[in-house]
Protein backbone atom coordinates (compact mmCIF):
# COMPACT_ATOMS: atom_id res chain seq x y z
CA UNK A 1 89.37 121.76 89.32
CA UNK A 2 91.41 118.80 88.23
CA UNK A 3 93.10 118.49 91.72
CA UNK A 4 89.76 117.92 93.51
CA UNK A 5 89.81 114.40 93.24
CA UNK A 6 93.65 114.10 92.94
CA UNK A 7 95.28 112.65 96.05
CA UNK A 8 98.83 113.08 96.86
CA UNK A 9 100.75 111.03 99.73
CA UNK A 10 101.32 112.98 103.23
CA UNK A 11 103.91 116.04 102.98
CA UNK A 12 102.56 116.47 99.19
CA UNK A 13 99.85 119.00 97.56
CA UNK A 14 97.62 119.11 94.20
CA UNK A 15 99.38 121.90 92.09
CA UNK A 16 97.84 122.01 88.28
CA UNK A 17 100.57 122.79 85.46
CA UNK A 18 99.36 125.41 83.00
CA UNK A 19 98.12 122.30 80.38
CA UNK A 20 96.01 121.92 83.57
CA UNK A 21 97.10 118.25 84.63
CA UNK A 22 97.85 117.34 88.15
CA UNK A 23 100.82 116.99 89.93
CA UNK A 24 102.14 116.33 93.39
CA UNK A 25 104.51 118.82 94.70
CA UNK A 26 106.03 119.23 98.43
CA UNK A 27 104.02 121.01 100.67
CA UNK A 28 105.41 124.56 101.77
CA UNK A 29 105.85 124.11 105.63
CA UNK A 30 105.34 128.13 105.79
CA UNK A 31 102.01 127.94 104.43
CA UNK A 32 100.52 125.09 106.77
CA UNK A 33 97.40 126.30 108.67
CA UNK A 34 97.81 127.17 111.84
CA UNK A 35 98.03 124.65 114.89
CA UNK A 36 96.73 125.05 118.89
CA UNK A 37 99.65 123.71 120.97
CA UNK A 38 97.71 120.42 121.59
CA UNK A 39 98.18 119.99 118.11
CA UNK A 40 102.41 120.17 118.19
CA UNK A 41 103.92 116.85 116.96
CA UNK A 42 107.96 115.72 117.74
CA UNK A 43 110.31 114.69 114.93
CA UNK A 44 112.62 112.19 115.02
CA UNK A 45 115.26 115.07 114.39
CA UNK A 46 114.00 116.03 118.31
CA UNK A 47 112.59 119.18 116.79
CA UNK A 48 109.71 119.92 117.42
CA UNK A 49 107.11 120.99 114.47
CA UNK A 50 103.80 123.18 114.43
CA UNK A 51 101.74 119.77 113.47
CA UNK A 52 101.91 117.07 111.01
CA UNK A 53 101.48 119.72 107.64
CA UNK A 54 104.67 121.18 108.70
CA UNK A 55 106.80 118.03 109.65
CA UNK A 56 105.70 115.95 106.48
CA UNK A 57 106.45 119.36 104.57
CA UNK A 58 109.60 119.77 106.09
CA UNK A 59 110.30 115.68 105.03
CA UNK A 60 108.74 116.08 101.38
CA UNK A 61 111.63 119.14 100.78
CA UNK A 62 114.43 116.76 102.37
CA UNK A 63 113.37 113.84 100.06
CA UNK A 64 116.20 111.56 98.36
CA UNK A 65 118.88 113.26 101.44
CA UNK A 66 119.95 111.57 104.57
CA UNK A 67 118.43 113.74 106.99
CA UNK A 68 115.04 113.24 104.81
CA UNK A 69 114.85 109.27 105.10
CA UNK A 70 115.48 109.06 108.91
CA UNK A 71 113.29 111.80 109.66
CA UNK A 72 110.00 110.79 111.44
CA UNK A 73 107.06 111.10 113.37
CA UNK A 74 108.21 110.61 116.68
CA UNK A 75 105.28 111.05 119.10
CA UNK A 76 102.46 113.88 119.76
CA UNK A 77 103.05 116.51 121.23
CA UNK A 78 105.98 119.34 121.65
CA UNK A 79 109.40 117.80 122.26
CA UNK A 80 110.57 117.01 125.51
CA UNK A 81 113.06 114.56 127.64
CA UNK A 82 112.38 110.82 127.18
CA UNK A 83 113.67 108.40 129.70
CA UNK A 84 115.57 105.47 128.56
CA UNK A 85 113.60 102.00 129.09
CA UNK A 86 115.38 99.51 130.99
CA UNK A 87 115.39 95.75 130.94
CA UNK A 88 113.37 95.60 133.46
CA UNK A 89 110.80 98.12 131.87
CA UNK A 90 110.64 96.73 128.92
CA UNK A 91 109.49 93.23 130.27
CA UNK A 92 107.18 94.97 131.67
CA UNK A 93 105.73 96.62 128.95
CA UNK A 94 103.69 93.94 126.84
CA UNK A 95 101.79 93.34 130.22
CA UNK A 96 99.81 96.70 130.54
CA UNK A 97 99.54 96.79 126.49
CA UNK A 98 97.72 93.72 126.63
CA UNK A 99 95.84 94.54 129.17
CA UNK A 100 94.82 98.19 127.38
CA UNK A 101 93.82 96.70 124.18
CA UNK A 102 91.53 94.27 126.15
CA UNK A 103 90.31 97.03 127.87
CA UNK A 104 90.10 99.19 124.66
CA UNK A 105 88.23 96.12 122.75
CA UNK A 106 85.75 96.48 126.48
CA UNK A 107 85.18 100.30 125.88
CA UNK A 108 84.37 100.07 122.17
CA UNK A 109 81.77 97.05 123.13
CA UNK A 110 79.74 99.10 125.45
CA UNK A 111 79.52 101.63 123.47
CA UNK A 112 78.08 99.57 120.59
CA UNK A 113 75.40 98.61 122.95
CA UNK A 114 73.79 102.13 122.46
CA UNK A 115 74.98 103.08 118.82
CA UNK A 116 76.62 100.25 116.81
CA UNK A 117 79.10 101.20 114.62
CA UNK A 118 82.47 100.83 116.15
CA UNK A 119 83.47 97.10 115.78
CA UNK A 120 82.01 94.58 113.24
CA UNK A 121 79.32 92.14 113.83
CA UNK A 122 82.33 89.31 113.56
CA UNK A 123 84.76 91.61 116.38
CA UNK A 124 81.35 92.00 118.76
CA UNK A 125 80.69 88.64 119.03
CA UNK A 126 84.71 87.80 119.67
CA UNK A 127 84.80 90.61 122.19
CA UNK A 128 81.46 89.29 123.72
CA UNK A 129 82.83 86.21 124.98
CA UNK A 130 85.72 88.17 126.93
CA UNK A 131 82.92 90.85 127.93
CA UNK A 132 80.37 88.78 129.41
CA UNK A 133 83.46 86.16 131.20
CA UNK A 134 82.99 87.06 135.22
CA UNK A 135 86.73 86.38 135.47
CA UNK A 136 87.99 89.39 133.55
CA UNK A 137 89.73 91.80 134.97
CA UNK A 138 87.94 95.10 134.81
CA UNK A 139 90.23 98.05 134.14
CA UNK A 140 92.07 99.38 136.99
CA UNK A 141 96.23 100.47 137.85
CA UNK A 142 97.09 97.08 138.85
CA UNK A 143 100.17 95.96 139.63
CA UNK A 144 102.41 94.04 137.15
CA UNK A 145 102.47 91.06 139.35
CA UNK A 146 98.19 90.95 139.37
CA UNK A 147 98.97 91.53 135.55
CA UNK A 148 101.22 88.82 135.03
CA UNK A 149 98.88 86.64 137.09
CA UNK A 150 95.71 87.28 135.08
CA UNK A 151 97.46 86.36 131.81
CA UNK A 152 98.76 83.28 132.84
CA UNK A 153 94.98 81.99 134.40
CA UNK A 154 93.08 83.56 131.56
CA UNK A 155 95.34 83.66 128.50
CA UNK A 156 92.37 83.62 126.21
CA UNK A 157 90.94 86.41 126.78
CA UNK A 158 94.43 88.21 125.72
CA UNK A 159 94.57 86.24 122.06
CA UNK A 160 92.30 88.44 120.06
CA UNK A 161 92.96 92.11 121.50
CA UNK A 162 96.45 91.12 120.33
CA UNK A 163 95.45 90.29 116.88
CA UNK A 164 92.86 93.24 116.59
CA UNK A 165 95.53 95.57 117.43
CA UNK A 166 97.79 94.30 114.48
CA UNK A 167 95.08 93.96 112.07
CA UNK A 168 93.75 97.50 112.63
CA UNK A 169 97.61 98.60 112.19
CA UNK A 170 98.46 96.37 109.08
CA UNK A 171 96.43 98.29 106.39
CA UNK A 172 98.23 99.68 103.82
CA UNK A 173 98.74 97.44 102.48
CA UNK A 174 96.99 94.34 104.39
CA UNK A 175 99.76 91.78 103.72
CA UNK A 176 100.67 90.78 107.46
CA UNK A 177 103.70 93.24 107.81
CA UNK A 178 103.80 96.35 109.74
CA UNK A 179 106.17 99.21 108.45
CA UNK A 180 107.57 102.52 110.54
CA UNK A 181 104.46 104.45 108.90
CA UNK A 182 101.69 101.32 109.64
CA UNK A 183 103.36 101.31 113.71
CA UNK A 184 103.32 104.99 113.27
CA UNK A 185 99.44 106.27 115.07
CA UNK A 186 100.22 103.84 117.71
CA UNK A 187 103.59 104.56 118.64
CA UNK A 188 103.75 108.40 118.60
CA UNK A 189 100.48 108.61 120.58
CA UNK A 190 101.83 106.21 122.93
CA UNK A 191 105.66 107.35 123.78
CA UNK A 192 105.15 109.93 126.11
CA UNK A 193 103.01 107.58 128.48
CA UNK A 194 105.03 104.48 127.36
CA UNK A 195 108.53 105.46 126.76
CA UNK A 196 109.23 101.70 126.71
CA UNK A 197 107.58 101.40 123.19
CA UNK A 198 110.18 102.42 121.03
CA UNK A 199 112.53 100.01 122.68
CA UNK A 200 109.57 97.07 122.53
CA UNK A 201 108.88 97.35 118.90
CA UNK A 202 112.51 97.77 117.71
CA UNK A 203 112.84 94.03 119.65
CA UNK A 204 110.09 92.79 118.11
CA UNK A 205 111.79 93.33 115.12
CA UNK A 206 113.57 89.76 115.41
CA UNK A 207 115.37 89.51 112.03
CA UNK A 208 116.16 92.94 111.87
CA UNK A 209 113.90 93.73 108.49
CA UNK A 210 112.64 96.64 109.97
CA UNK A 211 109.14 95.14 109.14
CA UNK A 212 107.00 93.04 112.02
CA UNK A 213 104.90 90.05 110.98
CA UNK A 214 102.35 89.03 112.85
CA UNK A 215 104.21 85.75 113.89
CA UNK A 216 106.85 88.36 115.83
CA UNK A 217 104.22 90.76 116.56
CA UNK A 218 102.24 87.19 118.61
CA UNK A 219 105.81 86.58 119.97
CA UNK A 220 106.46 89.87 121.84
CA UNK A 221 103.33 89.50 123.86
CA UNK A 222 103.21 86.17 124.60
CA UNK A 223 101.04 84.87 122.32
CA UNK A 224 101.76 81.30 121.13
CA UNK A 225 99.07 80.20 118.95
């Protein structure tokens, strides 16, 4: 089977010509497998699609049009009303996130206590230091002004979850950019708990590239070093 180790970008299949050699073809959104309703994703297009097979399908067939470049992941799940974030909101915003990803960094270190395997040796001994401080806040619904409080007496124990987060976004490729399809997993699992993301990335976006170093990426949450 020469498509077995043949791998095609998302939206695209293995289909062998009759000589036998490989090619990528679009994915027919009628033949994904089917989903659960958990499994329904949105589309920028507000429509919403069976799961990710049919949506990058759907993209794949609308390649080189309009409608095919803008269309998107938008967030998990089936389709529904998102509030607009307001100034207010959106200030808001990069004070829980930083507090999550600390608290994320938390969860993943206890659970390398029993079975290793989650973070490096290098991130466990980074994510240590903030464990082990008696000052940290432990994870909680605190209010913004508690938030805002804690990150201005213990600012260092916000620097790495900040940096983790973009690393473990900026992957393909690793060259200190994030694209739409890097920002992607965070974003749509995010929007319909934060509908202030969308808003908070597009700012970050300072010079408008639609790309976010890590120098802007530092910038929206505060981080100076």
């Amino acid at each position: 089977d020469t498509c077995r180790n043949f791998h095609c970008k998302r939206g695209k299949v293995c289909h062998a010509d009759k000589q036998g050699k490989p090619h990528c073809i679009c994915q027919d959104p009628a033949a994904c497998p089917p989903t659960k309703d958990y499994e329904h994703v949105c589309g920028t297009d507000n429509k919403t699609y069976d799961g990710t097979c049919q949506l990058f399908g759907t993209k794949c067939q609308l390649e080189g049009t309009k409608m095919g470049r803008q269309l998107h992941l938008d967030y998990m799940g089936s389709c529904k009303y998102i509030p607009p974030c307001t100034d207010y909101e959106v200030h808001q915003f990069p004070l829980r996130m930083r507090d999550w990803l600390k608290n994320i960094l938390i969860q993943y270190y206890e659970r390398d206590l029993n079975a290793s395997g989650i973070l490096t040796e290098k991130q466990r001994d980074k994510v240590k230091k903030i464990y082990q401080n008696d000052k940290r806040l432990v994870a909680g619904d605190h209010p913004v002004e508690l938030l805002l409080h804690d990150f201005e007496k213990n600012y260092h124990m916000y620097v790495y979850p900040v940096h983790w987060q973009f690393h473990q976004l900026d992957q393909h490729p690793a060259d200190r950019l994030l694209t739409h399809s890097e920002l992607a997993p965070l974003r749509a699992s995010l929007v319909p708990m934060e509908h202030c993301i969308t808003r908070f990335f597009q700012e970050c976006d300072g010079d408008r590239d639609k790309l976010i170093a890590l120098k802007e990426w530092c910038h929206c949450f505060g981080i100076k070093e």
